[in-house]
C-alpha atoms as a PDB file:
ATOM      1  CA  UNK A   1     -37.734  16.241 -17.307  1.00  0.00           C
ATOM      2  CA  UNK A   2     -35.200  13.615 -18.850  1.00  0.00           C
ATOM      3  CA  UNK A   3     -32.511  12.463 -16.951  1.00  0.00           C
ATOM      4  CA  UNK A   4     -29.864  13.795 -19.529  1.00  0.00           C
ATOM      5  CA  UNK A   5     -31.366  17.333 -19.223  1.00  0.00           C
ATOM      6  CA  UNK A   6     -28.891  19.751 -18.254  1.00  0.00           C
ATOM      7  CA  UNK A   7     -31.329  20.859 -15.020  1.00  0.00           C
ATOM      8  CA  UNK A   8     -31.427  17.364 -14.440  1.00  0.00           C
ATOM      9  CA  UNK A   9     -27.712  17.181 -14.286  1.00  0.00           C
ATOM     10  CA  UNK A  10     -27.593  19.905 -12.102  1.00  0.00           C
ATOM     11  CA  UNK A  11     -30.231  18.833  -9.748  1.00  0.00           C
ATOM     12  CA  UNK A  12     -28.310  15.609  -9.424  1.00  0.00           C
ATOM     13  CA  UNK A  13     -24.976  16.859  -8.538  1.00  0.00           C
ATOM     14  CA  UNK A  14     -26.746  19.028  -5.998  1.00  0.00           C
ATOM     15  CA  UNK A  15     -28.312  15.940  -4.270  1.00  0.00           C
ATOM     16  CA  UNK A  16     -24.538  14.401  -4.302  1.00  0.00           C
ATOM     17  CA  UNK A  17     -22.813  17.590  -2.945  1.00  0.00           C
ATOM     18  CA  UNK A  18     -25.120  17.445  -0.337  1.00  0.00           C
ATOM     19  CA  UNK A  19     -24.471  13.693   0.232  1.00  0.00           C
ATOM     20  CA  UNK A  20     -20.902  13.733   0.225  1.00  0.00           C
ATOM     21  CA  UNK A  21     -21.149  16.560   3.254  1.00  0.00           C
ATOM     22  CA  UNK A  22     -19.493  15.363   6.497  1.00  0.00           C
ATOM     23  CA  UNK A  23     -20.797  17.812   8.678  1.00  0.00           C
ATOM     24  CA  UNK A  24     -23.926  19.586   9.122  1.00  0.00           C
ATOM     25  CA  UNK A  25     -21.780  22.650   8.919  1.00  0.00           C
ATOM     26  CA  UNK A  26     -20.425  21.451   5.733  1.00  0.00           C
ATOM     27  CA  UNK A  27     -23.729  20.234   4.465  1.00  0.00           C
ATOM     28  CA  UNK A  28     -25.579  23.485   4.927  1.00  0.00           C
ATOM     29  CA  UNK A  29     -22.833  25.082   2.576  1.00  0.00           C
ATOM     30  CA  UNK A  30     -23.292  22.069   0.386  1.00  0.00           C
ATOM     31  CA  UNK A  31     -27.097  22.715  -0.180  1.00  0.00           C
ATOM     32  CA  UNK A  32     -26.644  26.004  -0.650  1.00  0.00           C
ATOM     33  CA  UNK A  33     -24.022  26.099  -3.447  1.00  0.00           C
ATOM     34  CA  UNK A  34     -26.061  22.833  -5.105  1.00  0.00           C
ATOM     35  CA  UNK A  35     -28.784  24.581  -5.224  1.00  0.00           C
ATOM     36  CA  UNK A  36     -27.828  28.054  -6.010  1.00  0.00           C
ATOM     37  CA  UNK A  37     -26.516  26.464  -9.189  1.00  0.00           C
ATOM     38  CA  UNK A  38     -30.074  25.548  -9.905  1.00  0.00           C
ATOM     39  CA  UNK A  39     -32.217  28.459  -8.322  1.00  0.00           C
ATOM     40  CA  UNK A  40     -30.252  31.800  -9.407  1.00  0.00           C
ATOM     41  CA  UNK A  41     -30.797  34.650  -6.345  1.00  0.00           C
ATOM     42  CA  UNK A  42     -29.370  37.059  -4.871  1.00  0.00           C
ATOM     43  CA  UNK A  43     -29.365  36.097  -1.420  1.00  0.00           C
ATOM     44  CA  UNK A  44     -29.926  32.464  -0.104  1.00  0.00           C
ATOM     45  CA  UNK A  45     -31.023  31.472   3.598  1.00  0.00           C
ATOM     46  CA  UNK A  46     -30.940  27.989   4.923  1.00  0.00           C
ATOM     47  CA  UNK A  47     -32.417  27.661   8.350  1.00  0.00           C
ATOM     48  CA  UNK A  48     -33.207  24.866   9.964  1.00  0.00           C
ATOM     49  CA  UNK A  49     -35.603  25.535  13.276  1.00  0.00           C
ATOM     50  CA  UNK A  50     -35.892  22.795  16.676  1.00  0.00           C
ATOM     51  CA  UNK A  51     -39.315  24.266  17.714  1.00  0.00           C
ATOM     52  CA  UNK A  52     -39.619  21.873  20.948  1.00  0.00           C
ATOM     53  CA  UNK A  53     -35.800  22.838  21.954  1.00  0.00           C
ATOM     54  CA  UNK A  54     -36.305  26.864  20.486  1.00  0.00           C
ATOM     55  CA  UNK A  55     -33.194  26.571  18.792  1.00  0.00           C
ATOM     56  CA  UNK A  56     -32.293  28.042  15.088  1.00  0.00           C
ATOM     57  CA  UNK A  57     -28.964  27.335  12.681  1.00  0.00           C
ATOM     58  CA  UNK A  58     -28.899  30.047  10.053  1.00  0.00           C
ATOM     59  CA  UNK A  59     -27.025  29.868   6.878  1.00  0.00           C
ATOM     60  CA  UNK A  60     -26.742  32.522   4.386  1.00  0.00           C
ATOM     61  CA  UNK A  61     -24.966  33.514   1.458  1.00  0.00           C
ATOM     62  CA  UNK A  62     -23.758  35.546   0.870  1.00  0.00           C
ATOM     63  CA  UNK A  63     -22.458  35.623   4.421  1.00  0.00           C
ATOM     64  CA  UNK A  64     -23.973  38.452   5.889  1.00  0.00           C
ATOM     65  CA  UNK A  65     -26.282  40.538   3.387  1.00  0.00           C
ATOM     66  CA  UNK A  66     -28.528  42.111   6.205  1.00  0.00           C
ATOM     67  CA  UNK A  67     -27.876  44.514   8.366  1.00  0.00           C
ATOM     68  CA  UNK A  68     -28.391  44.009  12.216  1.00  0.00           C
ATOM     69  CA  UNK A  69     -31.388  46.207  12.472  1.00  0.00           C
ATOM     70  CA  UNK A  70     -33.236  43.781   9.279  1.00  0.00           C
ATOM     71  CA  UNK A  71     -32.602  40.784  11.385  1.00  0.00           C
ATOM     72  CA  UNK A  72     -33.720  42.352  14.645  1.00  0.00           C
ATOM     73  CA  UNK A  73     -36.597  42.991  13.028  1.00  0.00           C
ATOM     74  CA  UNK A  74     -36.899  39.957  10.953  1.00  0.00           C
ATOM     75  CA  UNK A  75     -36.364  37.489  14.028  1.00  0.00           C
ATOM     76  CA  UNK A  76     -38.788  39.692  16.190  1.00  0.00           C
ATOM     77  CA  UNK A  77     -41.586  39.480  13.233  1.00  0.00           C
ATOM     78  CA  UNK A  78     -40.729  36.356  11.317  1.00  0.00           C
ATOM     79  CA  UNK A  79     -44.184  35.251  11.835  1.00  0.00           C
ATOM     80  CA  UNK A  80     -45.248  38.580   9.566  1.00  0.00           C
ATOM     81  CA  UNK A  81     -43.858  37.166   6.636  1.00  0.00           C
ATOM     82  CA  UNK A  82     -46.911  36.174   3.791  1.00  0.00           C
ATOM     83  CA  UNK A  83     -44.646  32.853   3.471  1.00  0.00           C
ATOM     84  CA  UNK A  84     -44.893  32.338   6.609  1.00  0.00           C
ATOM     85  CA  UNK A  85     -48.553  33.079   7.297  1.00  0.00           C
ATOM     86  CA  UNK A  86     -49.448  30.860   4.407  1.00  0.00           C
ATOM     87  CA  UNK A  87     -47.481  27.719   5.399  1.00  0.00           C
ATOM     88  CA  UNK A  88     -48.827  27.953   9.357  1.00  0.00           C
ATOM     89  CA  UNK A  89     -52.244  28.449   7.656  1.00  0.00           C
ATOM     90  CA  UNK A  90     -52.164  25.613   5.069  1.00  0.00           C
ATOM     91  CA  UNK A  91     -49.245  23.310   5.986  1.00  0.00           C
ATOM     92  CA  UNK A  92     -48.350  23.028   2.813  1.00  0.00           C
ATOM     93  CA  UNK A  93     -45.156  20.965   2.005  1.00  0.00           C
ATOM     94  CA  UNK A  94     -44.646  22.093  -0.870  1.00  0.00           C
ATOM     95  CA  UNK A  95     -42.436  25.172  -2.791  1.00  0.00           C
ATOM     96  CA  UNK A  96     -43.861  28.547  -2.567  1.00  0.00           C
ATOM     97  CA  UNK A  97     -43.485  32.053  -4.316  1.00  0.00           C
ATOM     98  CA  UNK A  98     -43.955  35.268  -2.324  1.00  0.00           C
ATOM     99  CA  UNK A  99     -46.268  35.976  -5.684  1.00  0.00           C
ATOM    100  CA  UNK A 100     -48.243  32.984  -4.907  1.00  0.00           C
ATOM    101  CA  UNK A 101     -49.518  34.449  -1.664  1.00  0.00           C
ATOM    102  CA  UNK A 102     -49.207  38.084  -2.321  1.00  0.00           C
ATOM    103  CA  UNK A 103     -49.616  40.684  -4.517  1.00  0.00           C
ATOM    104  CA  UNK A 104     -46.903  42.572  -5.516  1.00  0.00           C
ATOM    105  CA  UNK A 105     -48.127  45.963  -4.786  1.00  0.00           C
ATOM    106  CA  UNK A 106     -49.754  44.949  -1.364  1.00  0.00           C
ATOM    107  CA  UNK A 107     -46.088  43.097  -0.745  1.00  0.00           C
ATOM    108  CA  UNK A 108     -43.934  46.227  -1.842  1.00  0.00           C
ATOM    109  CA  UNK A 109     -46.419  48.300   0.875  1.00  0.00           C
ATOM    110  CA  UNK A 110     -45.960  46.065   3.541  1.00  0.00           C
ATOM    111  CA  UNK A 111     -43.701  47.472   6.969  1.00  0.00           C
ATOM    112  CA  UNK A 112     -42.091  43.749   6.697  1.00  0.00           C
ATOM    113  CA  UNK A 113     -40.826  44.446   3.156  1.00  0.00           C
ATOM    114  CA  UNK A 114     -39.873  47.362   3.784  1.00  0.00           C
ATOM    115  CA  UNK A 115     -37.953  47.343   7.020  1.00  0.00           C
ATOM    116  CA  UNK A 116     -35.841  43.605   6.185  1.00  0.00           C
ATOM    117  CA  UNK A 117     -36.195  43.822   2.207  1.00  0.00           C
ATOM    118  CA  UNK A 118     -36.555  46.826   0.530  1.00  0.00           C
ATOM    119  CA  UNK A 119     -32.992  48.188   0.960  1.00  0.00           C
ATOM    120  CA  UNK A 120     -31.652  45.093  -1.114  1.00  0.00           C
ATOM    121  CA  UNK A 121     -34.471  45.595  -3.430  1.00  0.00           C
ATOM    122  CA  UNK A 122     -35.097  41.704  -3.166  1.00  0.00           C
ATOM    123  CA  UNK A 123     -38.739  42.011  -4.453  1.00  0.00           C
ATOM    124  CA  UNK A 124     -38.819  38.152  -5.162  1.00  0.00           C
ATOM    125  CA  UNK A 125     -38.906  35.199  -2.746  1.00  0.00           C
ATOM    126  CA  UNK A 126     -39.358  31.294  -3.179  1.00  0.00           C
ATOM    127  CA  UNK A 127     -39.282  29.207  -0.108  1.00  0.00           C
ATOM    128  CA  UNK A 128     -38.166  25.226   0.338  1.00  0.00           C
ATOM    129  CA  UNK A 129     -40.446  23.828   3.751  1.00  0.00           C
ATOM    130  CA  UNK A 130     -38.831  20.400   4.969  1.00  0.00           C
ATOM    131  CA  UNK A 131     -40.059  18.724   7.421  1.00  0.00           C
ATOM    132  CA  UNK A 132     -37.575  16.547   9.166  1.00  0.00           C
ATOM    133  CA  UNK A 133     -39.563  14.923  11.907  1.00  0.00           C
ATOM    134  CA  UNK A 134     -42.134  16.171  14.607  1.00  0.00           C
ATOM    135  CA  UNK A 135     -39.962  19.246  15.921  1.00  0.00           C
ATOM    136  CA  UNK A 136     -37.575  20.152  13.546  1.00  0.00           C
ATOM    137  CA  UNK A 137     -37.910  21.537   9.951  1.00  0.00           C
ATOM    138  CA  UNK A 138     -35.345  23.117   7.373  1.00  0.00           C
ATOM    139  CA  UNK A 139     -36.339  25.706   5.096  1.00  0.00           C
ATOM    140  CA  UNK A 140     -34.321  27.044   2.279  1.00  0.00           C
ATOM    141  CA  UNK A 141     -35.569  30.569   0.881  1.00  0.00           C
ATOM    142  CA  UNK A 142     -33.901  32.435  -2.331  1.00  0.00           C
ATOM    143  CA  UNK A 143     -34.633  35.846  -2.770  1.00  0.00           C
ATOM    144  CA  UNK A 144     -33.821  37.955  -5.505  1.00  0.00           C
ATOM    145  CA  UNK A 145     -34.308  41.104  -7.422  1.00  0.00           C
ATOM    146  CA  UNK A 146     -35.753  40.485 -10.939  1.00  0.00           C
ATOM    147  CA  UNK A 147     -37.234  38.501 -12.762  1.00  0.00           C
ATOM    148  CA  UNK A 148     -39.888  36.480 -10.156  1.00  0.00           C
ATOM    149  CA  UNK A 149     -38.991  32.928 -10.007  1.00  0.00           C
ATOM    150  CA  UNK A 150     -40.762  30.108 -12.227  1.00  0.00           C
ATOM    151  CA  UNK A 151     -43.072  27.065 -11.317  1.00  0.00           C
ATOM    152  CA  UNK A 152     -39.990  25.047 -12.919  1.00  0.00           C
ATOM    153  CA  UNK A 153     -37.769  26.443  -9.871  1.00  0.00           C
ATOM    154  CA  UNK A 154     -40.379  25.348  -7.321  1.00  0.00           C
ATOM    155  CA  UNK A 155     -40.749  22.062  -9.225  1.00  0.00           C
ATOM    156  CA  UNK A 156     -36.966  21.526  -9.051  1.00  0.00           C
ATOM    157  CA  UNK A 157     -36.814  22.302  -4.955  1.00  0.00           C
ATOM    158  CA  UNK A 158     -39.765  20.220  -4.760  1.00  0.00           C
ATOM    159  CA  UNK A 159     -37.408  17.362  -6.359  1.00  0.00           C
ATOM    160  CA  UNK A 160     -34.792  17.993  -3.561  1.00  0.00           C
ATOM    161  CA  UNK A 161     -37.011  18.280  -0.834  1.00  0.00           C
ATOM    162  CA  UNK A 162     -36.777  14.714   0.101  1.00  0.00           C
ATOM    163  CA  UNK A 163     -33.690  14.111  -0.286  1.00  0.00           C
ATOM    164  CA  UNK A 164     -32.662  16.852   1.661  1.00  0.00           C
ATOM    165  CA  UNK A 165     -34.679  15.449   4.593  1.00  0.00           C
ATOM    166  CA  UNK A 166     -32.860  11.648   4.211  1.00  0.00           C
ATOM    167  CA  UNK A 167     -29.469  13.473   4.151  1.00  0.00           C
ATOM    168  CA  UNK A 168     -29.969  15.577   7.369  1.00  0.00           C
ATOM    169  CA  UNK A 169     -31.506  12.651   9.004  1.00  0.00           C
ATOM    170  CA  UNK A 170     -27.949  10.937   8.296  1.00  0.00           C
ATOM    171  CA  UNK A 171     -26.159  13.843  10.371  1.00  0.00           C
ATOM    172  CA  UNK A 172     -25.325  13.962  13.907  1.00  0.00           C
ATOM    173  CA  UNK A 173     -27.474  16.002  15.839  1.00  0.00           C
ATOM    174  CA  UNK A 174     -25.852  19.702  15.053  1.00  0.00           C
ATOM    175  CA  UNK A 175     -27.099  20.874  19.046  1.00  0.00           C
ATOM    176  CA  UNK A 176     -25.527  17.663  21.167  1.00  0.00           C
ATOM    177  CA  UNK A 177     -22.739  18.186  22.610  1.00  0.00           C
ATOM    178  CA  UNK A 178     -19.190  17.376  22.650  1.00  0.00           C
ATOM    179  CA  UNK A 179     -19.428  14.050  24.923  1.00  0.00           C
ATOM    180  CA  UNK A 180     -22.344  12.862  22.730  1.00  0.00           C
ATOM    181  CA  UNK A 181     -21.234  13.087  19.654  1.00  0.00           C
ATOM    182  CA  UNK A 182     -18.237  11.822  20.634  1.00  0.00           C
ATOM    183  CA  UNK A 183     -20.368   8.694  22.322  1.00  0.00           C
ATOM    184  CA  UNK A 184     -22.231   8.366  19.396  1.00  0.00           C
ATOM    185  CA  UNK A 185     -19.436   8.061  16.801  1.00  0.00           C
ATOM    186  CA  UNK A 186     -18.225   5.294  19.121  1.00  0.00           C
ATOM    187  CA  UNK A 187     -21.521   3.174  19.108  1.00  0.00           C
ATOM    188  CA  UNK A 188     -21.918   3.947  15.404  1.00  0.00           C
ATOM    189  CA  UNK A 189     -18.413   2.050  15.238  1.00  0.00           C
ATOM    190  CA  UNK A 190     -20.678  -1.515  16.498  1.00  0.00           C
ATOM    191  CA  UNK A 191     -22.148  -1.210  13.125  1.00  0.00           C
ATOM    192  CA  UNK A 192     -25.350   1.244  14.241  1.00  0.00           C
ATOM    193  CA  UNK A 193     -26.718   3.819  12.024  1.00  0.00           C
ATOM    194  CA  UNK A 194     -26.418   7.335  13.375  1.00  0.00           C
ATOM    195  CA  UNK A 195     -30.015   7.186  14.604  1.00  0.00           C
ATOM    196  CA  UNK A 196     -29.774   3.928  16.343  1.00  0.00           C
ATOM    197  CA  UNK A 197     -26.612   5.242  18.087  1.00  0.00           C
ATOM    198  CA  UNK A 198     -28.688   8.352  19.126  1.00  0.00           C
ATOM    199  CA  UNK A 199     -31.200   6.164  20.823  1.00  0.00           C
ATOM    200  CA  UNK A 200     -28.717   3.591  21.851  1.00  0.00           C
ATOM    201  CA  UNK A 201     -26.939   6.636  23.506  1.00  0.00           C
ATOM    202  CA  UNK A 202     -30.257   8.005  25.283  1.00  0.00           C
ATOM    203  CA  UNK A 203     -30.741   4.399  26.437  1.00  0.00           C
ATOM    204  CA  UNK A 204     -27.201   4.556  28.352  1.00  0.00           C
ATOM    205  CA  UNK A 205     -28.370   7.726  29.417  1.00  0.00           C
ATOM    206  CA  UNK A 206     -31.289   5.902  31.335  1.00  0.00           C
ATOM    207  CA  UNK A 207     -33.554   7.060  29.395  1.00  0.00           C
ATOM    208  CA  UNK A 208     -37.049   5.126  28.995  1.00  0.00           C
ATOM    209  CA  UNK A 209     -37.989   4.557  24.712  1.00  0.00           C
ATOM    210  CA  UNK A 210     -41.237   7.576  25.413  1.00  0.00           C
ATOM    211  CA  UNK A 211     -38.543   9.693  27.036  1.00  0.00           C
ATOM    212  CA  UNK A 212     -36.369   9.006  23.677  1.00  0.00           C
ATOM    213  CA  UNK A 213     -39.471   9.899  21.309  1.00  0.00           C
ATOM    214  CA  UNK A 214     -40.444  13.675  23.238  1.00  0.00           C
ATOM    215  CA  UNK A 215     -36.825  14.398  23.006  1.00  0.00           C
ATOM    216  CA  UNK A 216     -36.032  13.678  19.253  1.00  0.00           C
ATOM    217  CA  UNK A 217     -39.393  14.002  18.303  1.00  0.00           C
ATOM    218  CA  UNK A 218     -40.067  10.806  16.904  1.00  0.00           C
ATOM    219  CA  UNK A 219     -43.126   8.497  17.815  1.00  0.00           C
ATOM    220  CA  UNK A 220     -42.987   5.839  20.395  1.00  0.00           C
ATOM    221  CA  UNK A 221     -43.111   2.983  17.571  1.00  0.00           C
ATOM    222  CA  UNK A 222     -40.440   4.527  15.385  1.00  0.00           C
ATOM    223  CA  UNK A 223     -38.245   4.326  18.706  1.00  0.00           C
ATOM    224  CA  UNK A 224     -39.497   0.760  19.331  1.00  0.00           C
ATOM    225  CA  UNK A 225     -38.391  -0.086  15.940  1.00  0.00           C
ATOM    226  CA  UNK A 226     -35.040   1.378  16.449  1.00  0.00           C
ATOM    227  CA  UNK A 227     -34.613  -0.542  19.587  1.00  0.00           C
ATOM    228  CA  UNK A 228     -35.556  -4.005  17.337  1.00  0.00           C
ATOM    229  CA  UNK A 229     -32.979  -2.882  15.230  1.00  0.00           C
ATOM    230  CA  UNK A 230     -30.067  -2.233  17.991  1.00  0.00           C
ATOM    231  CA  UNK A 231     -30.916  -5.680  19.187  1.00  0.00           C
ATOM    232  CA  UNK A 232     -30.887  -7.921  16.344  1.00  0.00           C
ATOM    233  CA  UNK A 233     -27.747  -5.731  14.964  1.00  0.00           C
ATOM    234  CA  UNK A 234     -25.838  -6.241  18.111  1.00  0.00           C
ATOM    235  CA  UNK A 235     -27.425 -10.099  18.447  1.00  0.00           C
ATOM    236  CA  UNK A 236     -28.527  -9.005  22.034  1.00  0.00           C
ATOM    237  CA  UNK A 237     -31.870 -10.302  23.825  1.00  0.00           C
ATOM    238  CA  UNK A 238     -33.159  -7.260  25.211  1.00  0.00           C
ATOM    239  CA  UNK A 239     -33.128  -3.825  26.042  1.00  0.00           C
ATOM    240  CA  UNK A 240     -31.282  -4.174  29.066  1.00  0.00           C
ATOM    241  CA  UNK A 241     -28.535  -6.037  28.000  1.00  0.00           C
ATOM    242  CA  UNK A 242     -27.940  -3.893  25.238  1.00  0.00           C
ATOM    243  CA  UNK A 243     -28.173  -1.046  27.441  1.00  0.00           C
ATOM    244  CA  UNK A 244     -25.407  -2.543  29.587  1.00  0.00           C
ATOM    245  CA  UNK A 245     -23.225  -3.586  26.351  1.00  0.00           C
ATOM    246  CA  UNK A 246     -23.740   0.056  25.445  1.00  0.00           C
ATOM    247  CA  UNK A 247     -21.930   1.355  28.775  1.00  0.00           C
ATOM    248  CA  UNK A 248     -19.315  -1.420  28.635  1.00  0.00           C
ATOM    249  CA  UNK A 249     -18.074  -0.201  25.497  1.00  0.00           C
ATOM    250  CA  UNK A 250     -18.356   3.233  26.164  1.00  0.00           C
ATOM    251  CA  UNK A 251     -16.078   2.647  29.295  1.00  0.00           C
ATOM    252  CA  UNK A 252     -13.502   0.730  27.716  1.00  0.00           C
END
C-alpha cells in the first residue's frame, strides 16, 4: 500500500499517537483511538497479560460495554474462546478473525458466545497477539456486529504489531511501584534508557543479572548486554562499581 494512501496515513498517525503517549495509561487509550480509526468496531479491548506475575491491565472502549456477569464468565472461561484455542494451539503471531477459526453457525451455538457476546450481538471478532518478551503479551481484539472484518484489517494490525511492541518496551513497567518508578526516572536522568534503568535498579536491589532475567523475563545475555551498556554509558569498570554509583545517586 503506498505511503500517500489514506490507510497509510492513518496507520501512521496511529503509530505516532501511540508514540507520543507518556504513560502506559495514556498509551493504552492512544492505541485504542489510533487504531479504532483504522479497524471500525463496536467494542475494542486492549489487554495486556504478565503470565509469570498473573497480572492483567484491561482497556476497553467503550468503557464498560459488558455486564459483570459476561466478564465473570469471560475471565473464568477465557481459555474457551476459538481465538484463544487457536493461538495456544498454533502460536501464531499473527492477526486473526473469529471466521478464520470458526464457523459462524458452530460460533453463534457456542455457550461462550452466547453467555459474553450474544446480548451485544457482536458476531465478529479480529484479534492483535503481541508478544512483548518471555512473560508478557498485549493483545488488542475489535469486535463488532456486521459486516466480518477484511484480510486488509488484519494486514493493517499486522503493520502495527511491531511497533506496538517497541513502544511498550519504552514504558515504565505499569505493575512497579511507587519507589521504583520513582528510582528509575532518577537513573534514567544518568543518560540510561528505561530498560537499562530497570536493570540498573534490580542491580541496587542486589539482585544477581539471572535473578534480573526470571523477573523481567528476558534471557541471561539480553541482561548481560544491558549491563555492557550501563557500563560503557556511565564509563564505569564493572558491575560493582556501577552498582555502588547506582546507590550513591539514589541517596543523594
Amino acid at each position: 500500500m503506498p505511503i500517500d494512501h489514506p490507510t497509510s496515513q492513518k496507520l501512521l498517525a496511529a503509530i505516532y499517537e501511540m508514540n507520543s503517549a507518556d504513560t502506559h495509561s495514556s498509551f493504552s487509550e492512544a492505541v485504542v483511538a489510533g487504531l479504532s480509526r483504522i479497524v471500525t468496531a463496536d467494542v475494542v479491548v486492549f489487554q495486556v497479560l504478565d503470565r509469570k506475575a498473573e497480572r492483567i491491565l484491561t482497556h476497553m472502549s467503550p468503557p464498560a460495554p459488558y455486564t459483570a456477569e459476561e466478564v465473570a464468565y469471560y475471565t473464568k472461561h477465557s481459555e474457551e474462546h476459538p481465538l484463544s484455542v487457536y493461538y495456544t494451539r498454533e502460536r501464531d503471531p499473527l492477526a486473526r478473525r473469529v471466521s478464520d477459526v470458526i464457523d459462524e453457525v458452530a460460533w453463534r451455538a457456542s455457550k461462550f458466545y452466547q453467555t459474553c457476546l450474544q446480548r451485544l450481538g457482536l458476531v465478529h471478532t479480529v484479534v492483535l497477539p503481541v508478544d512483548i518478551d518471555a512473560s508478557v503479551v498485549v493483545a488488542v481484539s475489535f469486535s463488532r456486529r456486521d459486516p466480518d472484518f477484511t484480510a486488509e484489517d488484519c494486514e493493517l494490525l499486522n503493520a502495527f504489531g511491531p511497533h506496538l511492541r517497541l513502544a511498550w518496551q519504552s514504558h515504565d513497567n505499569p505493575w512497579a511501584d511507587r519507589r521504583e518508578l520513582a528510582c528509575r526516572q532518577r537513573l534514567q536522568g544518568l543518560g540510561l534508557s528505561p530498560r537499562e534503568s530497570e536493570v540498573l535498579f534490580w542491580m541496587t536491589e542486589g539482585k544477581l543479572n539471572r535473578e534480573i532475567a526470571t523477573m523481567l523475563g528476558l534471557t541471561l545475555g539480553t541482561v548481560q548486554d544491558n549491563v555492557a551498556r550501563i557500563l560503557a554509558k556511565l564509563e564505569l569498570e564493572n558491575r560493582h562499581a556501577a552498582t555502588v554509583f547506582a546507590i550513591e545517586k539514589l541517596r543523594s
